[in-house]
N, C-alpha and C. Protein backbone atom coordinates (compact mmCIF):
# COMPACT_ATOMS: atom_id res chain seq x y z
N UNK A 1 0.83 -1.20 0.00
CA UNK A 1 0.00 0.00 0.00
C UNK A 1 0.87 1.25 0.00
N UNK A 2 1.47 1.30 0.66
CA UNK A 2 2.87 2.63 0.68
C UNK A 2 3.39 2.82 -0.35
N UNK A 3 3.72 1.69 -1.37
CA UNK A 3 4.31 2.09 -2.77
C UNK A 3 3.75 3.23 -3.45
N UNK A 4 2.52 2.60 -3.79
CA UNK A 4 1.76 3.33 -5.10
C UNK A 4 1.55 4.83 -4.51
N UNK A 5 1.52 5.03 -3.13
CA UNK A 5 1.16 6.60 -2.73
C UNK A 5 2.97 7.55 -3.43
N UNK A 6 4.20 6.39 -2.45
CA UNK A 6 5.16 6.94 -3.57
C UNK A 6 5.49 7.56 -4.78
N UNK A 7 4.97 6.17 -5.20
CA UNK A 7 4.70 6.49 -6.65
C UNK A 7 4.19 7.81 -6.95
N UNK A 8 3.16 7.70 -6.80
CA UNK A 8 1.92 9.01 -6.83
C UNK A 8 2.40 10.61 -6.72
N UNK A 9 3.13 10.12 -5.27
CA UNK A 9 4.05 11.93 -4.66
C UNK A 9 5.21 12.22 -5.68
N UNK A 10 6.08 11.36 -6.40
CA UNK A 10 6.77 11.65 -7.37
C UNK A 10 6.59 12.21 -8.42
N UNK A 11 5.61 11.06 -9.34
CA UNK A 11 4.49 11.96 -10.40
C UNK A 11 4.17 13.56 -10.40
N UNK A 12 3.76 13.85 -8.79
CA UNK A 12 3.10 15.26 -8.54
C UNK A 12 3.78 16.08 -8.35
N UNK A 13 5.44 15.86 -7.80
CA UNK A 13 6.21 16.19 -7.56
C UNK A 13 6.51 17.56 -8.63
N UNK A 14 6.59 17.00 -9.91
CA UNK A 14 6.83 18.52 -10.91
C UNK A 14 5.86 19.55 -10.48
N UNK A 15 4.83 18.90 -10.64
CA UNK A 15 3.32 20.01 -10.15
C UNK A 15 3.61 21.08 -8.99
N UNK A 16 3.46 20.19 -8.06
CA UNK A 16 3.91 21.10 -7.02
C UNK A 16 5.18 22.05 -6.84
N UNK A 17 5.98 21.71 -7.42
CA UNK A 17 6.89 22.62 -7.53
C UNK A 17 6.68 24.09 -8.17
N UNK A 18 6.13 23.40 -9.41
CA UNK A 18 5.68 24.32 -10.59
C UNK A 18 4.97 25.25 -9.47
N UNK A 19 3.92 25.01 -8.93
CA UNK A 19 3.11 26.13 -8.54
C UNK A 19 3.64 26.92 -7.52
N UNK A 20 4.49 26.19 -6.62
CA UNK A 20 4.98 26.98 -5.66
C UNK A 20 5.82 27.92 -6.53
N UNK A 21 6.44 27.89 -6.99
CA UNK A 21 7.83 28.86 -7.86
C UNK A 21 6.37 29.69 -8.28
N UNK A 22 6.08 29.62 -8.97
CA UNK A 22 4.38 30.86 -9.73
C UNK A 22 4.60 31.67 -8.78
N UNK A 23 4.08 31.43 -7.57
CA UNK A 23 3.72 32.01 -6.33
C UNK A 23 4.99 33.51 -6.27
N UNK A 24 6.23 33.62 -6.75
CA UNK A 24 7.36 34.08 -5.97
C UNK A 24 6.93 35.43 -6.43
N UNK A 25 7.39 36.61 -5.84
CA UNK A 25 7.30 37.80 -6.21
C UNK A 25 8.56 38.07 -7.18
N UNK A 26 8.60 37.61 -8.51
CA UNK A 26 9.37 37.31 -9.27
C UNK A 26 9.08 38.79 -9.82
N UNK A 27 10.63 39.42 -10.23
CA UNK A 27 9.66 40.83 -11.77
C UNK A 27 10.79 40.11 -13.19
N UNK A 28 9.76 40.92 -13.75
CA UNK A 28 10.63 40.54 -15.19
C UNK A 28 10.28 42.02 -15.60
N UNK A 29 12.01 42.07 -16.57
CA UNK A 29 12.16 43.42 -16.74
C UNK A 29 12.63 43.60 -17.95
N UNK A 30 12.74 44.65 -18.87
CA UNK A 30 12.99 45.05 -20.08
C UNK A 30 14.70 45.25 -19.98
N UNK A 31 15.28 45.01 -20.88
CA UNK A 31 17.00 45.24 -21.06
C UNK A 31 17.06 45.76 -22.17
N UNK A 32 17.82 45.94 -22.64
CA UNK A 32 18.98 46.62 -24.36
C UNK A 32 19.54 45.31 -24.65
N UNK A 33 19.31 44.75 -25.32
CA UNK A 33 20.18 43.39 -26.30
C UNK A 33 21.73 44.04 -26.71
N UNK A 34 22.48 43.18 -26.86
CA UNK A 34 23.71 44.18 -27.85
C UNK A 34 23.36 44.29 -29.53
N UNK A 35 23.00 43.76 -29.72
CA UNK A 35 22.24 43.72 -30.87
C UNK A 35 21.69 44.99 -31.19
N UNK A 36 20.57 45.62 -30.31
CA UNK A 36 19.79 46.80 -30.39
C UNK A 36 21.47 47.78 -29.98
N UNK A 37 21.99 47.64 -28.85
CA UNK A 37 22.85 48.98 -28.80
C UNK A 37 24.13 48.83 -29.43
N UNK A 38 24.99 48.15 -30.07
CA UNK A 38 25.21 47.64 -31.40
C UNK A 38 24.43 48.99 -32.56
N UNK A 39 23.26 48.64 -32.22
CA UNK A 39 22.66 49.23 -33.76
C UNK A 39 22.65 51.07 -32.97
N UNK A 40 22.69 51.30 -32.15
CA UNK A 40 22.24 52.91 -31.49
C UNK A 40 24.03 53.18 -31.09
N UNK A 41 25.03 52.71 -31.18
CA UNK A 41 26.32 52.92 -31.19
C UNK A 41 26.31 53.47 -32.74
N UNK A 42 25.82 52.50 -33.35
CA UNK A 42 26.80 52.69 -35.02
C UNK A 42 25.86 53.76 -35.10
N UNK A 43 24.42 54.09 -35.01
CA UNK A 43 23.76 55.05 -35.53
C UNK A 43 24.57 56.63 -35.04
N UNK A 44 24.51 56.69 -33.76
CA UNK A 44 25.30 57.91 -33.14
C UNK A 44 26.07 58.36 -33.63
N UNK A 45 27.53 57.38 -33.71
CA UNK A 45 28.70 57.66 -34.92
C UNK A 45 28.40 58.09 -36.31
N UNK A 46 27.02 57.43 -36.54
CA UNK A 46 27.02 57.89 -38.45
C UNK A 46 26.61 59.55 -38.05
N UNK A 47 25.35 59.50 -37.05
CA UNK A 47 24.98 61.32 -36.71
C UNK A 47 26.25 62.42 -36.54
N UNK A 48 26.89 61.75 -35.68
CA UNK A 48 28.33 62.67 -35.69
C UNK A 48 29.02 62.81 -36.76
N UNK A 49 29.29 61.89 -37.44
CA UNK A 49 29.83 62.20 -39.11
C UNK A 49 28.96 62.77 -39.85
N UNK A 50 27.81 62.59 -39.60
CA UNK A 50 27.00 63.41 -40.70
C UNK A 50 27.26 64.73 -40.68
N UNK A 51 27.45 65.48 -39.31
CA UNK A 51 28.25 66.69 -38.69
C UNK A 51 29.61 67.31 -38.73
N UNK A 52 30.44 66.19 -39.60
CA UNK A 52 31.63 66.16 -39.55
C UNK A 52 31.97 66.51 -38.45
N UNK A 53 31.48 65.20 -37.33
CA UNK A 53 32.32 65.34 -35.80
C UNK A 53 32.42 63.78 -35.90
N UNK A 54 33.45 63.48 -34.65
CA UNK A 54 34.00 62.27 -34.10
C UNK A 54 33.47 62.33 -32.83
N UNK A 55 33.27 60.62 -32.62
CA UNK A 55 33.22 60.71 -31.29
C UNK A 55 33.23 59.57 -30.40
N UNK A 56 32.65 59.09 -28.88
CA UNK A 56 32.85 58.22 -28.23
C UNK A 56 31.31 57.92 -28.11
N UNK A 57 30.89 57.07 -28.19
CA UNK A 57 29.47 56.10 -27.91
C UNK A 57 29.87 55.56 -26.79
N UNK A 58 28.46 55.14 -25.74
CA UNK A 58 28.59 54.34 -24.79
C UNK A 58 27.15 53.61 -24.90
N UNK A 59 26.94 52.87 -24.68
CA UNK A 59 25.54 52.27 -24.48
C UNK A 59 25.71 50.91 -23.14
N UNK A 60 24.91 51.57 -22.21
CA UNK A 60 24.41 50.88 -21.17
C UNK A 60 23.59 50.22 -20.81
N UNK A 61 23.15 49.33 -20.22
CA UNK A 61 22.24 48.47 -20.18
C UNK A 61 21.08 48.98 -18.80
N UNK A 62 19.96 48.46 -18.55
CA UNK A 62 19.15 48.82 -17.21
C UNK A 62 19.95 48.82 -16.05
N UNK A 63 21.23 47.85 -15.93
CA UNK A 63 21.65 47.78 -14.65
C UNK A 63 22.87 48.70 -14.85
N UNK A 64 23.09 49.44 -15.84
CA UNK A 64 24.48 50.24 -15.95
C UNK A 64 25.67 49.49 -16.39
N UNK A 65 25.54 48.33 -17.03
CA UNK A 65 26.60 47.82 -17.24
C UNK A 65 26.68 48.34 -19.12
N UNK A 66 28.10 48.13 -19.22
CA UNK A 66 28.48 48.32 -20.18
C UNK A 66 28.03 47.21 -21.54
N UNK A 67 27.21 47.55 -22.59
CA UNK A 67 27.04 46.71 -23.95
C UNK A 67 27.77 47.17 -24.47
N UNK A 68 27.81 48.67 -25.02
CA UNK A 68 28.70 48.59 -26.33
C UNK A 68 29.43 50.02 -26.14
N UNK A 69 30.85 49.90 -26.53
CA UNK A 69 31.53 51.18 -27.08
C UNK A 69 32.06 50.89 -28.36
N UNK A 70 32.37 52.40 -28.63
CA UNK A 70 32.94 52.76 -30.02
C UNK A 70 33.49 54.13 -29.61
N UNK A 71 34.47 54.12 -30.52
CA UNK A 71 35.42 55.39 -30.21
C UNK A 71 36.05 55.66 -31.96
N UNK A 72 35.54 56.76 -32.22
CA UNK A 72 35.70 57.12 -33.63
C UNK A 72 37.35 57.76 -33.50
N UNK A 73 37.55 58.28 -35.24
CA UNK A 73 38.52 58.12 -35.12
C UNK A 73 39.40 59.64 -34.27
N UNK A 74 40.61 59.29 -33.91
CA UNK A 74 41.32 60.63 -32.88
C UNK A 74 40.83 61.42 -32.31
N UNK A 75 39.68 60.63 -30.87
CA UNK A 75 39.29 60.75 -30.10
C UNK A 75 39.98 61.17 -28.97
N UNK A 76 40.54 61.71 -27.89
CA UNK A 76 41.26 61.53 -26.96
C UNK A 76 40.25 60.54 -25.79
N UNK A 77 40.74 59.39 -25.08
CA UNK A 77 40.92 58.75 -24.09
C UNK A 77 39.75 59.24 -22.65
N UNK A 78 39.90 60.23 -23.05
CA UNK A 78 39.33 60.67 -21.42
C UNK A 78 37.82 60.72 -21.98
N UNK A 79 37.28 60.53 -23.28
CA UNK A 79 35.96 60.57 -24.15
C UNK A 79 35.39 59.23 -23.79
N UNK A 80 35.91 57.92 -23.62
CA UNK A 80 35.64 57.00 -23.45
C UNK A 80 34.79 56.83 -21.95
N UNK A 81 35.82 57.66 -21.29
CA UNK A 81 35.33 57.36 -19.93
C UNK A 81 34.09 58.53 -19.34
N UNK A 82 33.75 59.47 -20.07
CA UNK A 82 33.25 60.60 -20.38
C UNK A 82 31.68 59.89 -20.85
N UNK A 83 31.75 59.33 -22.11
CA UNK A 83 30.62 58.97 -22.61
C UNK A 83 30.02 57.50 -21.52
N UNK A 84 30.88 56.74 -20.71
CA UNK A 84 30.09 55.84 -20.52
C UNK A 84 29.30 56.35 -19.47
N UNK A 85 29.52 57.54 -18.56
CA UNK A 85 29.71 58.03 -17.32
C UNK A 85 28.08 58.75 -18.06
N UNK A 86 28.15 59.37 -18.69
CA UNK A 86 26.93 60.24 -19.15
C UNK A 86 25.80 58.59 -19.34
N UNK A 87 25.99 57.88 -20.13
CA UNK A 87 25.10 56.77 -20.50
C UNK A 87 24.81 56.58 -18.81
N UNK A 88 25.56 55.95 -17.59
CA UNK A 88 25.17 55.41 -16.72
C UNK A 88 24.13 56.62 -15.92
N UNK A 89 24.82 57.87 -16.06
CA UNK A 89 23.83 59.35 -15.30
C UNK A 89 22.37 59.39 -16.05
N UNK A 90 22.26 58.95 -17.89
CA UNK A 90 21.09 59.22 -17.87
C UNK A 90 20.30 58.03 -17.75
N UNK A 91 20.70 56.86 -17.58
CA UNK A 91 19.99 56.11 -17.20
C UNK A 91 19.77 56.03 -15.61
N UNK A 92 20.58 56.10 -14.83
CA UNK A 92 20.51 56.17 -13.53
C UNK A 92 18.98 57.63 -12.78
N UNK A 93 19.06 58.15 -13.58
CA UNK A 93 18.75 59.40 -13.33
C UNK A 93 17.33 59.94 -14.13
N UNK A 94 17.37 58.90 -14.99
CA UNK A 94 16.02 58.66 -16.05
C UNK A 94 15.85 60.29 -16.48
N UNK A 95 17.06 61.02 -16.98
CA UNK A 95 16.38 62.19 -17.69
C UNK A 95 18.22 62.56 -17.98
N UNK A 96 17.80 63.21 -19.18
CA UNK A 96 19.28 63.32 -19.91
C UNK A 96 20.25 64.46 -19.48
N UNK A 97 21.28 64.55 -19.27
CA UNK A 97 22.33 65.01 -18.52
C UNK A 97 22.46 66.53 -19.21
N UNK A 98 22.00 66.65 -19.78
CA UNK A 98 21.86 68.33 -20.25
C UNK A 98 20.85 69.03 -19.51
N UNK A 99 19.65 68.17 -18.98
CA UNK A 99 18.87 68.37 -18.37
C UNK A 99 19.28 68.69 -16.83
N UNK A 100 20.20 67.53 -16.52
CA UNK A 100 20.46 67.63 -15.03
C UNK A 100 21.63 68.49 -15.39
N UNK A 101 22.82 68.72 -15.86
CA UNK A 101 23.11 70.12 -16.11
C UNK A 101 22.58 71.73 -15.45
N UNK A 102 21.51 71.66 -16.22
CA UNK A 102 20.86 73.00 -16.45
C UNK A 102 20.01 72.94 -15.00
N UNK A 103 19.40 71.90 -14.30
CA UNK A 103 19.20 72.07 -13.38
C UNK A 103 20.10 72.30 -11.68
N UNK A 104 21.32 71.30 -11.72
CA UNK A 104 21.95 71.56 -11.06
C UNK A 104 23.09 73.06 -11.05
N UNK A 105 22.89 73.91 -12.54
CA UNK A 105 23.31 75.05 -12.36
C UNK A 105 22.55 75.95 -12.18
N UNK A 106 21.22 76.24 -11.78
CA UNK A 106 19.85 76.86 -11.37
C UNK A 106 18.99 76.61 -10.18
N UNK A 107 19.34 75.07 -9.55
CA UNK A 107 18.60 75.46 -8.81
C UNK A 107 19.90 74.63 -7.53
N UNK A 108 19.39 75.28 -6.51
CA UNK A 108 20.80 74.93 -5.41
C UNK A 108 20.57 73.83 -4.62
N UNK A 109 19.34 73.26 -4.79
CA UNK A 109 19.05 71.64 -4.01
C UNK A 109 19.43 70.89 -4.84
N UNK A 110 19.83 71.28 -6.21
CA UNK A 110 20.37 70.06 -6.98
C UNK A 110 21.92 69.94 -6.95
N UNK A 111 22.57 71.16 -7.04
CA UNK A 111 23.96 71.02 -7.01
C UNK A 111 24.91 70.17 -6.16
N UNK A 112 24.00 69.56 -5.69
CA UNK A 112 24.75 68.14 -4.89
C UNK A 112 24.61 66.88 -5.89
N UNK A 113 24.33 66.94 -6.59
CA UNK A 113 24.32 65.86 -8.13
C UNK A 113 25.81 65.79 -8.16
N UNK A 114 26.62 67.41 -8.35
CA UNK A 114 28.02 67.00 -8.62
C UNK A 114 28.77 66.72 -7.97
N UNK A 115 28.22 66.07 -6.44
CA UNK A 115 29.27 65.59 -5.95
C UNK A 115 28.91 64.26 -5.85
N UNK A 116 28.15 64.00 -6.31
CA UNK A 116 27.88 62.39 -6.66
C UNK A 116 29.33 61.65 -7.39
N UNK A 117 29.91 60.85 -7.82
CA UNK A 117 31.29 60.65 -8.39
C UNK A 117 30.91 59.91 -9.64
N UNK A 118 30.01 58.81 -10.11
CA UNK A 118 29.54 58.35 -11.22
C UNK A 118 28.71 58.82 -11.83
N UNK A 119 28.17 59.92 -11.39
CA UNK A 119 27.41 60.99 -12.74
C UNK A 119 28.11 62.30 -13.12
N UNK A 120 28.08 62.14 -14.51
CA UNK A 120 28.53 63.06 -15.34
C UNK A 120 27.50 64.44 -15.43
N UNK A 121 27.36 65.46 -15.52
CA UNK A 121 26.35 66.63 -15.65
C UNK A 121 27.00 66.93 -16.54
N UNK A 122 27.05 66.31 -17.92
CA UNK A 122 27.45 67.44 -19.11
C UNK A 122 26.59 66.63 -20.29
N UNK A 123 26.00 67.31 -21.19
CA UNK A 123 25.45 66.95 -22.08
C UNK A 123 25.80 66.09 -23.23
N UNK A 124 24.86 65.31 -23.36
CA UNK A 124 25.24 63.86 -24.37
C UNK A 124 24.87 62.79 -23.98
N UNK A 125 24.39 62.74 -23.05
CA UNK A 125 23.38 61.69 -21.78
C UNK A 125 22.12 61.41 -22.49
N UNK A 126 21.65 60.44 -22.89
CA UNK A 126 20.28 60.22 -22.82
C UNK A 126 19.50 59.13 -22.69
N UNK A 127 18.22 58.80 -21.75
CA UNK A 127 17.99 57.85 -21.45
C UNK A 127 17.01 56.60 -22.75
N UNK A 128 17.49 55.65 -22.45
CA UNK A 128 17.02 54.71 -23.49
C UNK A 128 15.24 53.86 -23.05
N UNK A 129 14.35 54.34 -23.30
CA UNK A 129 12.76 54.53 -23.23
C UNK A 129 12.14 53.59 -24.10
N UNK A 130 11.77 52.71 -23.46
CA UNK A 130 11.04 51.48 -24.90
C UNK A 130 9.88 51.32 -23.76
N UNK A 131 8.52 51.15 -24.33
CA UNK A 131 7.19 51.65 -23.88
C UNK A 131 7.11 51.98 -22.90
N UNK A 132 7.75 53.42 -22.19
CA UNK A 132 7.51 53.72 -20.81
C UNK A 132 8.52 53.38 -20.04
N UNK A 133 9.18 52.68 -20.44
CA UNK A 133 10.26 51.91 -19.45
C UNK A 133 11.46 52.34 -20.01
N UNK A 134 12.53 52.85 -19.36
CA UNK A 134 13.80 53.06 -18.77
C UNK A 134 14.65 51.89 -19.16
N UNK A 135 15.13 51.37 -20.04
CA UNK A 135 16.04 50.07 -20.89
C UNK A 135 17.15 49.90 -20.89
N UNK A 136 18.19 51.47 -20.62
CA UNK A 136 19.73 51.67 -20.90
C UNK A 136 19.14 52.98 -21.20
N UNK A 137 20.78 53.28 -21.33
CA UNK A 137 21.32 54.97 -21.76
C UNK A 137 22.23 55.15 -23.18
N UNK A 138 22.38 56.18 -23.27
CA UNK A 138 23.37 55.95 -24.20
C UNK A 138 24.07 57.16 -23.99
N UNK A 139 25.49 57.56 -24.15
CA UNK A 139 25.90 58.29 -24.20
C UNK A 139 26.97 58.90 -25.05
N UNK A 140 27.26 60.02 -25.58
CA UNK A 140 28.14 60.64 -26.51
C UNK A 140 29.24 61.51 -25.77
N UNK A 141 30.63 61.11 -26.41
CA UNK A 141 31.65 62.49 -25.84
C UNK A 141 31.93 62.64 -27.06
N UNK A 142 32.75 63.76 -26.79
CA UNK A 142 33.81 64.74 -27.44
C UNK A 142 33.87 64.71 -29.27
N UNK A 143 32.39 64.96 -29.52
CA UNK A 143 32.23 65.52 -30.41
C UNK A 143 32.38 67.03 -30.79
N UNK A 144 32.78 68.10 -29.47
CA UNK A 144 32.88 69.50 -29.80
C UNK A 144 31.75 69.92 -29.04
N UNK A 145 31.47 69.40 -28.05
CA UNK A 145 30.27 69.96 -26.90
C UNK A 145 29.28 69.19 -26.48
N UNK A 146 28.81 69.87 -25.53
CA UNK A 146 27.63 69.13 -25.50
C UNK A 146 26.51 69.16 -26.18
N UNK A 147 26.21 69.96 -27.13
CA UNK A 147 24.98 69.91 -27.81
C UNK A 147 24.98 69.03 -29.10
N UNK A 148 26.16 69.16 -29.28
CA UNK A 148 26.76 68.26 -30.54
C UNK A 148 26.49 66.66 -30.04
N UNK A 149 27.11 66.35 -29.08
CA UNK A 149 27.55 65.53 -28.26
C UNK A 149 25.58 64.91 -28.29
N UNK A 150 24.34 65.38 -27.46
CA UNK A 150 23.29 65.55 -27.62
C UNK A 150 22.45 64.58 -28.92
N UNK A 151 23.09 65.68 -29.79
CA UNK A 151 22.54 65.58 -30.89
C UNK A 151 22.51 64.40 -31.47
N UNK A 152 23.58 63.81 -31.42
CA UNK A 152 24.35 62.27 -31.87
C UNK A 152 23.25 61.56 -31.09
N UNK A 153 23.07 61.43 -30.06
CA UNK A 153 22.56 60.41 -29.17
C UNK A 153 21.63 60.44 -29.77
N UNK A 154 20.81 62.10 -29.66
CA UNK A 154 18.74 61.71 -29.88
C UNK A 154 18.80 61.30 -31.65
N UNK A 155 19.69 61.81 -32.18
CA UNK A 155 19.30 61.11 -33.89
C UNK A 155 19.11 59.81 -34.02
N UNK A 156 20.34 59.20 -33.30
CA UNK A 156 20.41 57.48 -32.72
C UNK A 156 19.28 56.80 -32.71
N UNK A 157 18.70 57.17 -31.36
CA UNK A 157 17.56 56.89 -30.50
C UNK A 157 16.44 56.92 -31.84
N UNK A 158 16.31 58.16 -32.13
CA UNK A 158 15.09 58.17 -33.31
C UNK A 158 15.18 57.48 -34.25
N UNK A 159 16.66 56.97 -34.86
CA UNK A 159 16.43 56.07 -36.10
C UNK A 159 16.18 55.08 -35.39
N UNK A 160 16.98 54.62 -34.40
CA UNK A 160 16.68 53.16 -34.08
C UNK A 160 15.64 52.60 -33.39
N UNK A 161 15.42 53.36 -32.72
CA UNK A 161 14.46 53.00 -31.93
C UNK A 161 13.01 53.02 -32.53
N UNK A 162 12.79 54.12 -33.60
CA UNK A 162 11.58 54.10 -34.04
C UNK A 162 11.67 53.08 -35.32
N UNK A 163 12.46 52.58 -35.81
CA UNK A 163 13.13 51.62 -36.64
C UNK A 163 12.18 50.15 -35.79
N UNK A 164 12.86 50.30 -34.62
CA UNK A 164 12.57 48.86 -34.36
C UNK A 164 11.32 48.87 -33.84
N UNK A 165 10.62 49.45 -33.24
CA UNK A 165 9.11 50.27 -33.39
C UNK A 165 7.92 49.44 -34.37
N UNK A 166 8.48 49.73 -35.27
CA UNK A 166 7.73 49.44 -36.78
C UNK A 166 7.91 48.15 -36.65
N UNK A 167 8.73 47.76 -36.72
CA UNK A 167 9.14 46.19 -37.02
C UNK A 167 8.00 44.98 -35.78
N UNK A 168 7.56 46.10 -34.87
CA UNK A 168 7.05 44.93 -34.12
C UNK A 168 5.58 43.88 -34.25
């Protein structure tokens, strides 16, 4: 008689598992593929050449880690570390670093931003937005400013992103 109940609890065994795991306060969350920032690296670089500027791409992921760089050509060094720093501020910060810029030089409860040590406040920051949600950053240096710098990113964002948009 004890066997077959064995038996039985083994069988059920997947089941029950299955449902308990359901139960967990599990989240599932949106990321940047390298694939997608891959494609918002090369786009940035083509925007900056279209400008006849050079420059440094960074693209970050939700958790701030690094997917993709590119560093165009005779860049100086300190662009690298410049652009990833802006990608991690506007994602960290969910609003683009020209923004926090202009606020931390206007209003005086913000000017403690710059003593934060991993955010950048210079423009070229911008956050990476796929339906509502906060995905990665991306960021641009030393194209010749920050608006330049800016510019590269949101052209990016708009080809690619509204690129892959369509496709869905």
């Amino acid at each position: 008689m004890r066997k077959p109940v064995t038996v039985l609890n083994i069988l059920l065994l997947p089941f029950a598992l299955t449902a308990s795991t359901s139960a967990l306060p599990l989240l599932e969350r949106k990321t940047i593929s390298l694939v997608l920032a891959n494609r918002l690296a090369d786009a940035a670089i083509m925007s900056c050449r279209a400008i006849n500027k050079e420059a440094v791409v960074a693209v970050v992921d939700r958790g701030g880690n690094l997917i993709a760089l590119q560093r165009g050509d005779d860049i100086g060094p300190h662009n690298t570390t410049a652009a990833q720093r802006k990608a991690f501020t506007a994602l960290s910060t969910k609003t683009t670093t020209a923004a926090l810029a202009q606020r931390a030089a206007t209003d005086p409860t913000s000017r403690n931003l710059l003593t934060v040590p991993e955010l950048l406040l210079l423009g070229g920051g911008v956050p990476l937005v796929v339906d509502g949600v906060v995905v990665g950053g991306i960021g641009v240096a030393g194209s010749g400013g920050a608006a330049n710098d800016e510019h590269c990113a949101t052209e990016a964002i708009a080809q690619v992103l509204s690129v892959t948009k369509s496709r869905r």
